[in-house]
Protein backbone atom coordinates (compact mmCIF):
# COMPACT_ATOMS: atom_id res chain seq x y z
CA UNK A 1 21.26 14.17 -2.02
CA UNK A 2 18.25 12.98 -3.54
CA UNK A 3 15.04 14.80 -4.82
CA UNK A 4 13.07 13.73 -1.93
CA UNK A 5 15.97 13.86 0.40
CA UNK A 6 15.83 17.56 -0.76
CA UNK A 7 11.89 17.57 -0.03
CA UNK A 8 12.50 16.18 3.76
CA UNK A 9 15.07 18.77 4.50
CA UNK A 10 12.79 21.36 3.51
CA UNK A 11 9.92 20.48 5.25
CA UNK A 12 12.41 19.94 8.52
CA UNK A 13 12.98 23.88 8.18
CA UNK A 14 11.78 25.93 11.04
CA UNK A 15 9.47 28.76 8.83
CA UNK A 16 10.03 27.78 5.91
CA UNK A 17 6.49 26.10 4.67
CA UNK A 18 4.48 25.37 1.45
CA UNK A 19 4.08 29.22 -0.11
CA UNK A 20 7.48 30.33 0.89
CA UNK A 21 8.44 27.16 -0.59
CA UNK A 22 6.50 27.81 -3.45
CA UNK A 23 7.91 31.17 -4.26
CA UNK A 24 11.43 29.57 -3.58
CA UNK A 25 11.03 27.28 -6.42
CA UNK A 26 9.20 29.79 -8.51
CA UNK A 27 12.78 31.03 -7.88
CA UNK A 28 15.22 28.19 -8.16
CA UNK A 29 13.46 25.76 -9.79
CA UNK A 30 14.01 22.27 -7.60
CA UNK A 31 14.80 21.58 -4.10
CA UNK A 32 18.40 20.80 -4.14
CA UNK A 33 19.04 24.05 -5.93
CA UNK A 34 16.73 25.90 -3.31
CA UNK A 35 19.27 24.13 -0.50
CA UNK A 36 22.46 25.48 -2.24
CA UNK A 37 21.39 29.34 -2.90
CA UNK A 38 23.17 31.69 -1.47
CA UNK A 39 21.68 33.97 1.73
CA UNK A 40 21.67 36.44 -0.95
CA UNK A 41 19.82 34.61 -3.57
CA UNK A 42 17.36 34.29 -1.24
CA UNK A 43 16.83 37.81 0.07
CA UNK A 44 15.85 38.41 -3.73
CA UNK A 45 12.49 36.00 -3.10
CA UNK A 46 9.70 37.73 -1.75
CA UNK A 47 8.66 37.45 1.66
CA UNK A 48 12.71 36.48 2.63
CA UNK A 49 14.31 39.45 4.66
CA UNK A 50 18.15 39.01 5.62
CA UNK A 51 17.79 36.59 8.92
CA UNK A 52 15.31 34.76 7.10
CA UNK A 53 17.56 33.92 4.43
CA UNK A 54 20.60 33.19 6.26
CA UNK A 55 19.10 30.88 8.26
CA UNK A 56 17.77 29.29 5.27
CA UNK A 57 20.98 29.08 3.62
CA UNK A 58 22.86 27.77 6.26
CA UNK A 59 20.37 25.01 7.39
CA UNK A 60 22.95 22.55 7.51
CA UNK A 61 23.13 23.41 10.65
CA UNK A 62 19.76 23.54 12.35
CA UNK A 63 18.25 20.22 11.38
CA UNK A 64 19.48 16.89 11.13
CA UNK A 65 18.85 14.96 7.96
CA UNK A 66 20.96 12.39 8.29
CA UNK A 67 18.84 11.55 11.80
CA UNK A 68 15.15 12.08 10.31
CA UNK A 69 15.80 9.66 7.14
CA UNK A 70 17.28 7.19 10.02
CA UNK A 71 13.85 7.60 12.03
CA UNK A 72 12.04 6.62 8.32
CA UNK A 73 13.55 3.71 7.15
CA UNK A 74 13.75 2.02 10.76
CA UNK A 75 9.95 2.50 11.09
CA UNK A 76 9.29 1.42 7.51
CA UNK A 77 7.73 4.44 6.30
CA UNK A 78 7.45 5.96 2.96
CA UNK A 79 7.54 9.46 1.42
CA UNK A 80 5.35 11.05 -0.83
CA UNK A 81 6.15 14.57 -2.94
CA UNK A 82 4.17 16.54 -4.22
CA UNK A 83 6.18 15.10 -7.70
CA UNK A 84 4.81 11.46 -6.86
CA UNK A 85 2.39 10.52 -8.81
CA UNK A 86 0.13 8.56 -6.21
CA UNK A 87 0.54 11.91 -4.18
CA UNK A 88 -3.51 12.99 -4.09
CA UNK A 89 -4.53 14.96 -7.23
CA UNK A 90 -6.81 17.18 -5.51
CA UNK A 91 -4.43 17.91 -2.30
CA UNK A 92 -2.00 19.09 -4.97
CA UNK A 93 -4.56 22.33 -6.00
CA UNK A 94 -5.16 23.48 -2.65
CA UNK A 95 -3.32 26.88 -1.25
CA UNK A 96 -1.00 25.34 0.73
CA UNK A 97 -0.46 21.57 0.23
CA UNK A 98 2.15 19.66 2.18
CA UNK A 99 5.73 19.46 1.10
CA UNK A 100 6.13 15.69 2.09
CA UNK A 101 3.61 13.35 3.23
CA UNK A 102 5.08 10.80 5.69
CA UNK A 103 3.04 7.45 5.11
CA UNK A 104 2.79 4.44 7.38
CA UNK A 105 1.06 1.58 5.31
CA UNK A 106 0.08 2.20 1.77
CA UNK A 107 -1.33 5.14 -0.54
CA UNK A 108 -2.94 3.81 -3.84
CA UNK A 109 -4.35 5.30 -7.17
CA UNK A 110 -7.84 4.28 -5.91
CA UNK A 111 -7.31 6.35 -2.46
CA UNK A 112 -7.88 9.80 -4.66
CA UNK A 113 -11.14 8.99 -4.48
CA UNK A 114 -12.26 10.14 -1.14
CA UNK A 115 -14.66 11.40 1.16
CA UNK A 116 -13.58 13.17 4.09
CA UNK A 117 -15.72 12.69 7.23
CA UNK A 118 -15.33 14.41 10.40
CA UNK A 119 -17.04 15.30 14.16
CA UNK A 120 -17.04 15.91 17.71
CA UNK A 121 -14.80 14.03 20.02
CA UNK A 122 -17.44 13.61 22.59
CA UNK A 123 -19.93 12.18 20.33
CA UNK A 124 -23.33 10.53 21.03
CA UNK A 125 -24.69 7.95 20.43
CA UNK A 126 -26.39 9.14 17.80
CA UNK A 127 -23.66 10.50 16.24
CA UNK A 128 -21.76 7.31 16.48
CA UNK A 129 -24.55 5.07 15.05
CA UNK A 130 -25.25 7.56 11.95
CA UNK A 131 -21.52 7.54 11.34
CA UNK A 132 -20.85 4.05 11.50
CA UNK A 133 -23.50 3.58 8.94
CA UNK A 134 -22.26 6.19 6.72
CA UNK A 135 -19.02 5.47 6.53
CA UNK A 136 -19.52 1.88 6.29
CA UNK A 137 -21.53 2.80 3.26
CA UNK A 138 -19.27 4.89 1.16
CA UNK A 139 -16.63 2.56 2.00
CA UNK A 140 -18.63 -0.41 0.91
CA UNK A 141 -19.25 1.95 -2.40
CA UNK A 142 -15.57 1.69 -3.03
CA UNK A 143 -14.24 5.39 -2.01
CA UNK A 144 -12.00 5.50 1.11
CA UNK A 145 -12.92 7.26 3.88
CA UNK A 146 -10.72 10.01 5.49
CA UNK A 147 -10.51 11.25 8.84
CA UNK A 148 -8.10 12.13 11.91
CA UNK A 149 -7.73 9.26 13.65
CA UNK A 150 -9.39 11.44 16.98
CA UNK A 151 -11.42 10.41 19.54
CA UNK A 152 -15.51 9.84 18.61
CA UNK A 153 -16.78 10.04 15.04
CA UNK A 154 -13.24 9.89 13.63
CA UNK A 155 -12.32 6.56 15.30
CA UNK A 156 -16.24 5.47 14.22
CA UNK A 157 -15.45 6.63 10.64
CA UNK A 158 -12.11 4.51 10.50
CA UNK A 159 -13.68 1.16 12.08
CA UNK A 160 -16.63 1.45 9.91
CA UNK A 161 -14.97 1.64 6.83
CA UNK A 162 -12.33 -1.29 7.84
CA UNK A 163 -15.91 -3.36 9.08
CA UNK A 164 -17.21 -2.79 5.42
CA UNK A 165 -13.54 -4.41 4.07
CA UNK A 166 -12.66 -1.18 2.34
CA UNK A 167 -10.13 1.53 2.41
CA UNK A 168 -9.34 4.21 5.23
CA UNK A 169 -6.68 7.11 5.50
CA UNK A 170 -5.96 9.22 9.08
CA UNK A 171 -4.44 11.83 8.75
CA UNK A 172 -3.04 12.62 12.17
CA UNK A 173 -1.38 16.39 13.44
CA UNK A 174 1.31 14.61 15.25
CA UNK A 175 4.86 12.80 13.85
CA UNK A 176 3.87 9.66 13.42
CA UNK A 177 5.77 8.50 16.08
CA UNK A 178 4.40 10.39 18.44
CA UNK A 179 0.94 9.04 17.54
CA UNK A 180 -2.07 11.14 19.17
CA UNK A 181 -4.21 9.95 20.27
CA UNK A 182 -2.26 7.05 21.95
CA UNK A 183 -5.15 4.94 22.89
CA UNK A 184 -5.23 4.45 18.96
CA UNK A 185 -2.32 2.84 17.93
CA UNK A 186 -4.16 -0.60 17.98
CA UNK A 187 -6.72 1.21 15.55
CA UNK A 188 -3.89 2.99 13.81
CA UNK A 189 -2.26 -0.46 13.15
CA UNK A 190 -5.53 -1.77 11.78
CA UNK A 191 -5.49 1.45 8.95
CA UNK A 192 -1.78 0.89 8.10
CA UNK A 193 -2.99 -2.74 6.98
CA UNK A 194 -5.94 -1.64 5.17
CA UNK A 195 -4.58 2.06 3.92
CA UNK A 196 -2.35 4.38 5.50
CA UNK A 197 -1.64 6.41 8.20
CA UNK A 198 -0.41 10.17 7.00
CA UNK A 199 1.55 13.20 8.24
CA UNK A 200 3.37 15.58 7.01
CA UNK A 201 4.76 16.35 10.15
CA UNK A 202 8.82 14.90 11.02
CA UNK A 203 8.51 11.48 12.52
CA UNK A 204 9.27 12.66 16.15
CA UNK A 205 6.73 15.74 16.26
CA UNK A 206 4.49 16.45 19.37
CA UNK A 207 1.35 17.28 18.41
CA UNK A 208 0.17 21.07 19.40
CA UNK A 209 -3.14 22.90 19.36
CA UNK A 210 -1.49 24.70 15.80
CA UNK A 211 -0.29 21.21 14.11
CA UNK A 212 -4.91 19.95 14.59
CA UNK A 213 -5.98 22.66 12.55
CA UNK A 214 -3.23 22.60 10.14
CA UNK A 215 -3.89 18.93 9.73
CA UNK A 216 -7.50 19.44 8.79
CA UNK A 217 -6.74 21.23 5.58
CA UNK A 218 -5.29 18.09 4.69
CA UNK A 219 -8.65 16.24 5.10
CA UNK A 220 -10.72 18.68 3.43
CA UNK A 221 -7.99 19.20 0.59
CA UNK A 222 -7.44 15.11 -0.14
CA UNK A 223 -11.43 14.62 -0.54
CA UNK A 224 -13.65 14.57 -3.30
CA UNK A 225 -16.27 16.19 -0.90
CA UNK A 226 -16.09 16.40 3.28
CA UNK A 227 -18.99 15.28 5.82
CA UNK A 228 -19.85 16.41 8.72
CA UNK A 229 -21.85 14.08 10.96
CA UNK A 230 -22.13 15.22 14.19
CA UNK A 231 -20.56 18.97 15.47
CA UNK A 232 -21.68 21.61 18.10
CA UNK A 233 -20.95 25.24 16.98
CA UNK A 234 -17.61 25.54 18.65
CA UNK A 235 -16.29 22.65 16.97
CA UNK A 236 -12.97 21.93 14.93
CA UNK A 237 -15.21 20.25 12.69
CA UNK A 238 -17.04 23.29 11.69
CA UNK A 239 -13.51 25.18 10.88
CA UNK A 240 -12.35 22.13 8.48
CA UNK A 241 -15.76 22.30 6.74
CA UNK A 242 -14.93 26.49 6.25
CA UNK A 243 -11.16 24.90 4.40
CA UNK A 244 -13.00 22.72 2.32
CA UNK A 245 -15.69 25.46 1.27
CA UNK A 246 -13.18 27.32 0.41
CA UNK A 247 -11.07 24.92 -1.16
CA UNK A 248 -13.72 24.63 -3.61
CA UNK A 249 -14.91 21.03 -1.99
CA UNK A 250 -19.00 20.14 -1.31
CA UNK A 251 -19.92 20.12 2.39
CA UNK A 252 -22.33 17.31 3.56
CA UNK A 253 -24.08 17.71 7.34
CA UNK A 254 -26.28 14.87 8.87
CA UNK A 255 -28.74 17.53 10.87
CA UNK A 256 -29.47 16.54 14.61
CA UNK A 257 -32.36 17.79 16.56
CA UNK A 258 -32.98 21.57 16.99
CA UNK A 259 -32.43 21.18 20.74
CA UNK A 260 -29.28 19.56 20.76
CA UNK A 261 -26.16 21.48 21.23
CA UNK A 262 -23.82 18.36 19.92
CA UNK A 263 -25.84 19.06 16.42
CA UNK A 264 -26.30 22.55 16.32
CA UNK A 265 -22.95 22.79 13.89
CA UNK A 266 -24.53 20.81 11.89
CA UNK A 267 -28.00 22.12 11.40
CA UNK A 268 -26.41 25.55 11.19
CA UNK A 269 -23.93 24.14 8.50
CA UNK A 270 -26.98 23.06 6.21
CA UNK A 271 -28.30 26.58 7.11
CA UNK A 272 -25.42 27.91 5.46
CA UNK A 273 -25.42 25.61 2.31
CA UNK A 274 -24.16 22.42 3.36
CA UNK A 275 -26.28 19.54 1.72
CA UNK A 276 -28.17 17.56 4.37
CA UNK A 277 -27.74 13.92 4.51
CA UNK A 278 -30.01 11.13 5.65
CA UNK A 279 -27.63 8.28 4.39
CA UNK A 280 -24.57 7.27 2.52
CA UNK A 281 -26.68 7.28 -0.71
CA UNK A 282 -27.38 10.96 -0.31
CA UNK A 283 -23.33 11.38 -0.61
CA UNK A 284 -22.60 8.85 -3.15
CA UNK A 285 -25.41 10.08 -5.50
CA UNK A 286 -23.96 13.53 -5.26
CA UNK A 287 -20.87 12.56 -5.71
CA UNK A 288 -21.78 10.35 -9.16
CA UNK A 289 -23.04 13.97 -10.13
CA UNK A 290 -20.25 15.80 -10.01
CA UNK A 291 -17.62 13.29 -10.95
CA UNK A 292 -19.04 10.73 -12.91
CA UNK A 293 -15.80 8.66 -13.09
CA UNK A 294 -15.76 7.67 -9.96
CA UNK A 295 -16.39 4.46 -8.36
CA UNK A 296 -19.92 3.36 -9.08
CA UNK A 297 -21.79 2.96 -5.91
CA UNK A 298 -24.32 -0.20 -5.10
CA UNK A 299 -28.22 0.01 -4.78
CA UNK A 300 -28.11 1.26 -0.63
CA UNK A 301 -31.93 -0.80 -0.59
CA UNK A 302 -32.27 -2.97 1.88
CA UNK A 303 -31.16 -6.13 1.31
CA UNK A 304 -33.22 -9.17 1.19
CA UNK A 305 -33.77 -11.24 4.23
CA UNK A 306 -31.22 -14.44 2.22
CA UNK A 307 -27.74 -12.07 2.56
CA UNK A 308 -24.50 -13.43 2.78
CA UNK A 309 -23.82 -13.69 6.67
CA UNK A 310 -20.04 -15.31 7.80
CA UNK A 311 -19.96 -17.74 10.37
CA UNK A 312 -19.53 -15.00 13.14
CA UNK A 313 -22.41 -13.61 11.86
CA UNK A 314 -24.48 -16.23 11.52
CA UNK A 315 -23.75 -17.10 15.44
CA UNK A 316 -24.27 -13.74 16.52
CA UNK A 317 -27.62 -13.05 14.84
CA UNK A 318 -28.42 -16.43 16.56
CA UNK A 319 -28.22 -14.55 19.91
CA UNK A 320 -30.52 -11.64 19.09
CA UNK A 321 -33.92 -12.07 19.16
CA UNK A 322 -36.67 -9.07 18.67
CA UNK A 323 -36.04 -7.96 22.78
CA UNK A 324 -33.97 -5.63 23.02
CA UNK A 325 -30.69 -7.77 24.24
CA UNK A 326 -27.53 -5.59 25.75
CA UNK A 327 -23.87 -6.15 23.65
CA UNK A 328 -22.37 -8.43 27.26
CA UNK A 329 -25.13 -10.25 26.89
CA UNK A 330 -25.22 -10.84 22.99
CA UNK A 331 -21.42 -11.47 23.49
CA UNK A 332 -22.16 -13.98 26.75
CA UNK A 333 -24.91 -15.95 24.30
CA UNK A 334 -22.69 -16.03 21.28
CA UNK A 335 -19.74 -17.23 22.85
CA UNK A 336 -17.54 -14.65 20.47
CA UNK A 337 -14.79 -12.78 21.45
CA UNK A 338 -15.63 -8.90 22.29
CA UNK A 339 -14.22 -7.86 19.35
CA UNK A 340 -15.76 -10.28 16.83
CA UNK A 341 -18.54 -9.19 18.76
CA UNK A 342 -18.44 -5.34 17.62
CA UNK A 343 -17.53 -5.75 14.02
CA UNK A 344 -20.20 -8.38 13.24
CA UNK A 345 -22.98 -6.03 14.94
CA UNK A 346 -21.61 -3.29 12.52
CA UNK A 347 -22.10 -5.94 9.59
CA UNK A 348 -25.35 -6.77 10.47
CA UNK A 349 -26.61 -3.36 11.44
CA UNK A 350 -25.34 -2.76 8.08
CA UNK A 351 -26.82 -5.39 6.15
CA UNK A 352 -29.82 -4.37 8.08
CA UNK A 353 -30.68 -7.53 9.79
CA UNK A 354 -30.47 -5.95 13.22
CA UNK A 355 -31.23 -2.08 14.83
CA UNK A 356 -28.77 -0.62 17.44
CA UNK A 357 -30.61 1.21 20.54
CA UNK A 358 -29.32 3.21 23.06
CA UNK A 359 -27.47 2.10 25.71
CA UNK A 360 -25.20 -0.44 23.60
CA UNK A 361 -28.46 -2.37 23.07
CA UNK A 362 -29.81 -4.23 20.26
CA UNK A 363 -32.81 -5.86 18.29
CA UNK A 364 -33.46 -8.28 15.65
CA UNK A 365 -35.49 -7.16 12.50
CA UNK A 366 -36.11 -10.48 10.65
């Protein structure tokens, strides 16, 4: 058995997570010597009473190794330990950090610099449109952006930062092949090209409403700092922001107006300490504050009227004039494919060469 071999089996052990494992090695000293103590060994570690450790030390027979390392190399995935060195720095401090993290795609050096951004499911549309702007920015900058691959901001966060050509990790509370939500997977694809796709769940796990939360830790623990765009006060957001407080992480909040339930998390958040945020600027100048070796972000002005544009781009700012003009009929006048459609309108929203309204509608500014 190998060292990470050792890792998976562990982490396939019903009750046995990252502090007991922790005190186990405190203990034993590596994995495969953890997997070969006796029941009575174990009854020795603290927190172990006698089922506990018999069930431990016969776990031979309750998972199946040989199956789960089957289910990893057939989809292609890799396997980071918390002995790897491209597993994150940061996740490494926290409490409770994962034992394994299964990754579909890639995980670089550059990926430990990240910000975490997070939101409602049922977002607005101004939630949406600040996140999209956001996220393209601090992607753009060069950190990656981090999320959970849910519904609303999350999927906004991930597109944004693949629109601005940069780096994105989800981390998802489901087995990667059980993929939640499912209407992602096309999305999910997308990140594996362009960054990775994370769990530290086994391949085939359903996600629950225990595995969410647990997976957030991971989000605030991996980032350099964790924004909140858009919440309500009952929000899952609002309990990740709490793990990254106290994980020693800065909280960012873009506040909402006061009569708005959908940002009422948020306003209360800055209430509470969080630093407000107008734009990715706000974040990245923070950020080049408290860690001054990280990537070096670029001016946020607004560019000059003679920016780069692609050929999509070109054609689609052709088709918006200063009336407001609806996205089918941008896309009808353009000729462009729906989706070349939406990314370009990103890019140029971006570049800040056009203004998205409500109702999926959109003017030109120059």
């Amino acid at each position: 058995m190998t060292r990470t071999e050792a890792w998976i089996a562990l982490n396939l052990i019903p009750q046995v997570g990252p502090v007991r494992v922790r005190k186990l090695l405190a203990r034993f000293g590596t994995p495969e010597q953890i997997l070969m103590a006796k029941a009575s060994e174990i009854m020795d570690v603290d927190g172990f009473g006698r089922a506990q450790a018999e069930a431990l030390a016969g776990w031979q027979s309750q998972i199946d190794l040989a199956a789960e390392l089957k289910k990893i190399s057939t989809r292609g995935l890799t396997i980071l330990t918390q002995e790897d060195e491209l597993y994150p720095t940061l996740l490494r401090t926290i409490y409770d950090p994962p034992l394994v993290l299964y990754v579909w795609g890639e995980v670089i050096k550059k990926d430990h610099n990240a910000i975490g951004v997070v939101g409602s499911r049922h977002a607005t549309i101004y939630g949406m449109n600040t996140t999209k702007k956001i996220s393209f920015q601090i992607a753009f900058a060069g950190y990656t952006v981090i999320s959970g691959l849910a519904r609303g901001i999350d999927t906004a966060a991930h597109e944004s930062a693949l629109a601005a050509k940069g780096r994105t990790i989800a981390v998802i509370g489901s087995g990667i092949g059980k993929l939640y939500p499912p209407e992602n997977m096309a999305l999910a694809e997308r990140i594996a090209q362009n960054g990775a796709v994370i769990s530290e769940y086994p391949v085939d796990r359903i996600a629950d409403k225990q595995t969410f939360p647990y997976r957030n830790r991971v989000v605030a623990g991996w980032s350099n700092g964790l924004l909140v765009t858009e919440a309500p006060l009952k929000s899952g957001s609002l309990i990740t922001a709490q793990q990254a407080t106290e994980q020693g992480r800065t909280v960012y909040a873009v506040p909402g107006p006061i009569d708005k339930p959908t940002s009422a998390g948020c306003n209360r958040l800055i209430q509470q300490g969080a630093k407000l945020v107008m734009d990715g600027g706000d974040v990245l100048d923070d950020l080049m504050t408290l860690f001054p070796t990280a990537p070096k972000p670029p001016t946020l002005e607004a560019p000059k009227p003679q920016v780069s544009l692609t050929l999509d781009e070109e054609i689609l700012l052709g088709a918006i004039d200063t009336e407001e003009r609806h996205i089918d009929d941008i896309a009808t006048r353009s000729g462009l494919t729906q989706a070349t459609v939406n990314v370009s309108l990103m890019r140029l929203e971006m570049k800040r060469l056009i203004r998205a309204l409500p109702g999926r509608r959109y003017v030109r500014l120059v």
